[in-house]
Protein backbone atom coordinates (compact mmCIF):
# COMPACT_ATOMS: atom_id res chain seq x y z
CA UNK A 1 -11.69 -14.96 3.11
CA UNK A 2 -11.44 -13.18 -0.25
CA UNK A 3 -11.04 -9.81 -1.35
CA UNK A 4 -13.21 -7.36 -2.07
CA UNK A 5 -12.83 -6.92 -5.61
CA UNK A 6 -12.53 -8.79 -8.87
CA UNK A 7 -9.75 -6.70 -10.24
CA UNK A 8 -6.76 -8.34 -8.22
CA UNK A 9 -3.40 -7.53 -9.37
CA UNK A 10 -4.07 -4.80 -11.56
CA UNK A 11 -1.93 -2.68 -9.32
CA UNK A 12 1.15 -4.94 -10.92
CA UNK A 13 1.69 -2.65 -14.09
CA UNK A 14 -0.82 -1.81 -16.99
CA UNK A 15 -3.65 0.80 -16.70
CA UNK A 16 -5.58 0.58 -13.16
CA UNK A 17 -9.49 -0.73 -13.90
CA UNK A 18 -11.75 1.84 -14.64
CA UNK A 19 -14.77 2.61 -11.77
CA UNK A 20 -12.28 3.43 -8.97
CA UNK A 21 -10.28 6.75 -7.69
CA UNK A 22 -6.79 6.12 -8.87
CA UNK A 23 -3.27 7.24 -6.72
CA UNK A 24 -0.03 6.89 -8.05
CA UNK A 25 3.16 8.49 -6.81
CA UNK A 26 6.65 7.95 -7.76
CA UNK A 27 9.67 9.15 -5.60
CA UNK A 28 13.53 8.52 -6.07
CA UNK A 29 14.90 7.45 -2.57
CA UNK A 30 18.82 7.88 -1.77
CA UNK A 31 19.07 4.81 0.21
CA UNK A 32 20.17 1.63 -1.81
CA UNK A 33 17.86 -0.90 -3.31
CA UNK A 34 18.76 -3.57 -0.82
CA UNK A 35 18.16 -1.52 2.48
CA UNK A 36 15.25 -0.09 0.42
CA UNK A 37 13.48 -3.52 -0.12
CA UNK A 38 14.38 -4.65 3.73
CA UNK A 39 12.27 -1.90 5.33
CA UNK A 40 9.47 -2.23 2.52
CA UNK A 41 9.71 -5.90 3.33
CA UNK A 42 8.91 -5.30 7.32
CA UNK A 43 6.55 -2.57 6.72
CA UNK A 44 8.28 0.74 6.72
CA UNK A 45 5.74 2.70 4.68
CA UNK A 46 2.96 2.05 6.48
CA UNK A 47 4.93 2.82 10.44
CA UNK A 48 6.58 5.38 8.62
CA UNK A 49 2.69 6.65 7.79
CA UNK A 50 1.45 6.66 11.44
CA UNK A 51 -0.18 3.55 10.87
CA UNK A 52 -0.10 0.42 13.37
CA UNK A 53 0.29 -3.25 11.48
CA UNK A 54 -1.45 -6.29 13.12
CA UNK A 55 0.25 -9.52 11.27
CA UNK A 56 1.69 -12.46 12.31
CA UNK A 57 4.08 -12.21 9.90
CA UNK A 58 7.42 -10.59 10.43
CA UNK A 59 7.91 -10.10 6.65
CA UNK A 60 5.76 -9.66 3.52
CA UNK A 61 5.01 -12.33 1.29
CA UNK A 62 2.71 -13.48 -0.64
CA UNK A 63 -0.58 -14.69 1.12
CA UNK A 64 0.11 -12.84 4.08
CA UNK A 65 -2.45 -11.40 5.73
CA UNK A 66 -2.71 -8.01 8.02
CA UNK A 67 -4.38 -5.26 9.46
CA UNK A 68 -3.50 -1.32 9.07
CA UNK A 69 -4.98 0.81 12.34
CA UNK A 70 -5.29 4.34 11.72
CA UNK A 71 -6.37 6.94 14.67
CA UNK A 72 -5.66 6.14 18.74
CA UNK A 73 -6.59 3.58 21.21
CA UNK A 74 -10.23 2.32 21.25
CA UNK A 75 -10.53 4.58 18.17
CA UNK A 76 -8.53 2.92 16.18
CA UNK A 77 -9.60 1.97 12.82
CA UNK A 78 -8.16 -1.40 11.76
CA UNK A 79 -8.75 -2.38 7.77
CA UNK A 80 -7.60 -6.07 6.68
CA UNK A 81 -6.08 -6.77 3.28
CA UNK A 82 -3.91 -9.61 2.11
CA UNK A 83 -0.98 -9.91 0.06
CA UNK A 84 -1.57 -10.55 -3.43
CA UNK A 85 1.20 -10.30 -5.01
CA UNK A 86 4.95 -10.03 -5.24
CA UNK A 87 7.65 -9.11 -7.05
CA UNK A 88 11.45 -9.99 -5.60
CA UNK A 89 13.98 -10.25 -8.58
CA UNK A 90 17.10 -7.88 -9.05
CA UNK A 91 16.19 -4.38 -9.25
CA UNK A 92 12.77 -4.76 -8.53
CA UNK A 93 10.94 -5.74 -5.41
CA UNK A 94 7.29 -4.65 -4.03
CA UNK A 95 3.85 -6.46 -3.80
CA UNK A 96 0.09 -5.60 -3.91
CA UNK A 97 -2.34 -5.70 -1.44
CA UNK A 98 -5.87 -6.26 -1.40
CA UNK A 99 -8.97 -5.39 0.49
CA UNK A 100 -10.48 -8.13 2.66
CA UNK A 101 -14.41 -7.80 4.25
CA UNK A 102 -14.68 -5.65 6.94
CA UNK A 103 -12.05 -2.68 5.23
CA UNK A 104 -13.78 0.73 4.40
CA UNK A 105 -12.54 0.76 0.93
CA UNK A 106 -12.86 -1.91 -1.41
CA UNK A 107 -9.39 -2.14 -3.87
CA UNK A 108 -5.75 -3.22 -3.98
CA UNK A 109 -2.90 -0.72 -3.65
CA UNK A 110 0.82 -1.36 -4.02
CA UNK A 111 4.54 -0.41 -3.41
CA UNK A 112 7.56 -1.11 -6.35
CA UNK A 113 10.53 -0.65 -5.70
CA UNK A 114 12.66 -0.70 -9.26
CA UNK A 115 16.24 0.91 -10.45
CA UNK A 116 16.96 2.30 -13.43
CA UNK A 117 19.75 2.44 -15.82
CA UNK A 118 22.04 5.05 -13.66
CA UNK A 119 21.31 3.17 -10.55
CA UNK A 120 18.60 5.44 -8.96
CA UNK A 121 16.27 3.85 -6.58
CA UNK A 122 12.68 4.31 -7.03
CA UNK A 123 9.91 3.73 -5.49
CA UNK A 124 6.28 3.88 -6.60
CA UNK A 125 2.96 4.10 -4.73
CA UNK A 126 0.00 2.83 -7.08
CA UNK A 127 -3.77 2.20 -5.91
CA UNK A 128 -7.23 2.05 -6.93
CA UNK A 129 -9.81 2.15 -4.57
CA UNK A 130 -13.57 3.19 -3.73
CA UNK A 131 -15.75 3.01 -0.71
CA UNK A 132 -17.27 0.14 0.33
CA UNK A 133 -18.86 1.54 3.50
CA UNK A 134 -21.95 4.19 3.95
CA UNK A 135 -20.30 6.47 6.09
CA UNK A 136 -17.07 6.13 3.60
CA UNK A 137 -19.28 7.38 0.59
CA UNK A 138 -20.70 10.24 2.52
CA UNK A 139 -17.32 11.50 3.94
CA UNK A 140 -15.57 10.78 0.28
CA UNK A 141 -14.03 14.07 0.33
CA UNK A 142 -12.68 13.56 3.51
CA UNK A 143 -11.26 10.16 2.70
CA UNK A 144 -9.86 11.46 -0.46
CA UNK A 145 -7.93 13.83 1.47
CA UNK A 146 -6.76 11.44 4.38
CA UNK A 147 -5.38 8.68 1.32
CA UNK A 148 -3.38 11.41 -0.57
CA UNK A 149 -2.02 12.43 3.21
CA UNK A 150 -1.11 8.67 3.74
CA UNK A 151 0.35 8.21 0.23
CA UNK A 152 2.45 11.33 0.93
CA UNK A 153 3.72 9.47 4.21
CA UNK A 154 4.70 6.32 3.02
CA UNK A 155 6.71 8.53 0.28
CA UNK A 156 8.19 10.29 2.95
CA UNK A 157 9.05 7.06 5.27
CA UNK A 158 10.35 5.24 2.49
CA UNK A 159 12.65 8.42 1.36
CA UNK A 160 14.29 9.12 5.11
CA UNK A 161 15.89 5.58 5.16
């Protein structure tokens, strides 16, 4: 299967592509780099975000495939993506994901961790995305609101290590 979109890895670094809502978000966590990349690695933001994660894989990496469920039981919405990307050198780790068929939204989104020159741990949230469903375009409000409520989350995860 391939993504959604033509735009794949644009969510590395560089200006996001033009024709899609943008979210970026940049938080300095307290935990180190190496405990910081471990739980990005085995999918803190996204558990920390109230989401469920359907993969085979215990660890990201490049290729890997998954599924994020959002909501409860047989209500459950469950959006595939793939690994795109990755990063994993000293002071920096993250990857990209991308929308595969059958997610609401088509676009990648991704999560960087990086230091800087005093040692600070960042880590940055970047995404561009637009609907791919009906029902996504007509709620777009709605959806606007539930991805900056997510976004906040996996800040929030990724800072209470």
């Amino acid at each position: 299967m391939d993504v959604t979109y033509a735009e794949v890895g644009a969510t590395r670094e560089g200006p996001l592509p033009a024709g899609y809502l943008h979210v970026t978000r940049r938080v300095r966590l307290t935990a180190g780099f190496a405990a910081a990349a471990e739980a990005l690695a085995r999918w803190r933001p996204q558990h920390g975000a109230g989401l469920r994660v359907r993969t085979d894989a215990e660890r990201a990496g490049l290729g890997v495939e998954f599924a994020s469920g959002i909501g409860a039981g047989p209500l459950r919405l469950w959006v595939p993506c793939r690994i795109v990307w990755i990063v994993d050198e000293p002071g920096r780790y993250g990857f990209g994901f991308g929308t595969l068929p059958g997610h609401v939204e088509t676009g990648e989104e991704a999560f960087l961790l990086s230091t800087d020159a005093e040692g600070h741990v960042w880590f940055d949230v970047r995404a561009f995305s637009r609907p791919a469903k009906w029902w996504v375009k007509l709620g777009a409000p709605v959806a606007r609101l539930l991805q900056a409520k997510v976004t906040d989350r996996y800040a929030a995860a990724m800072q209470s290590l």
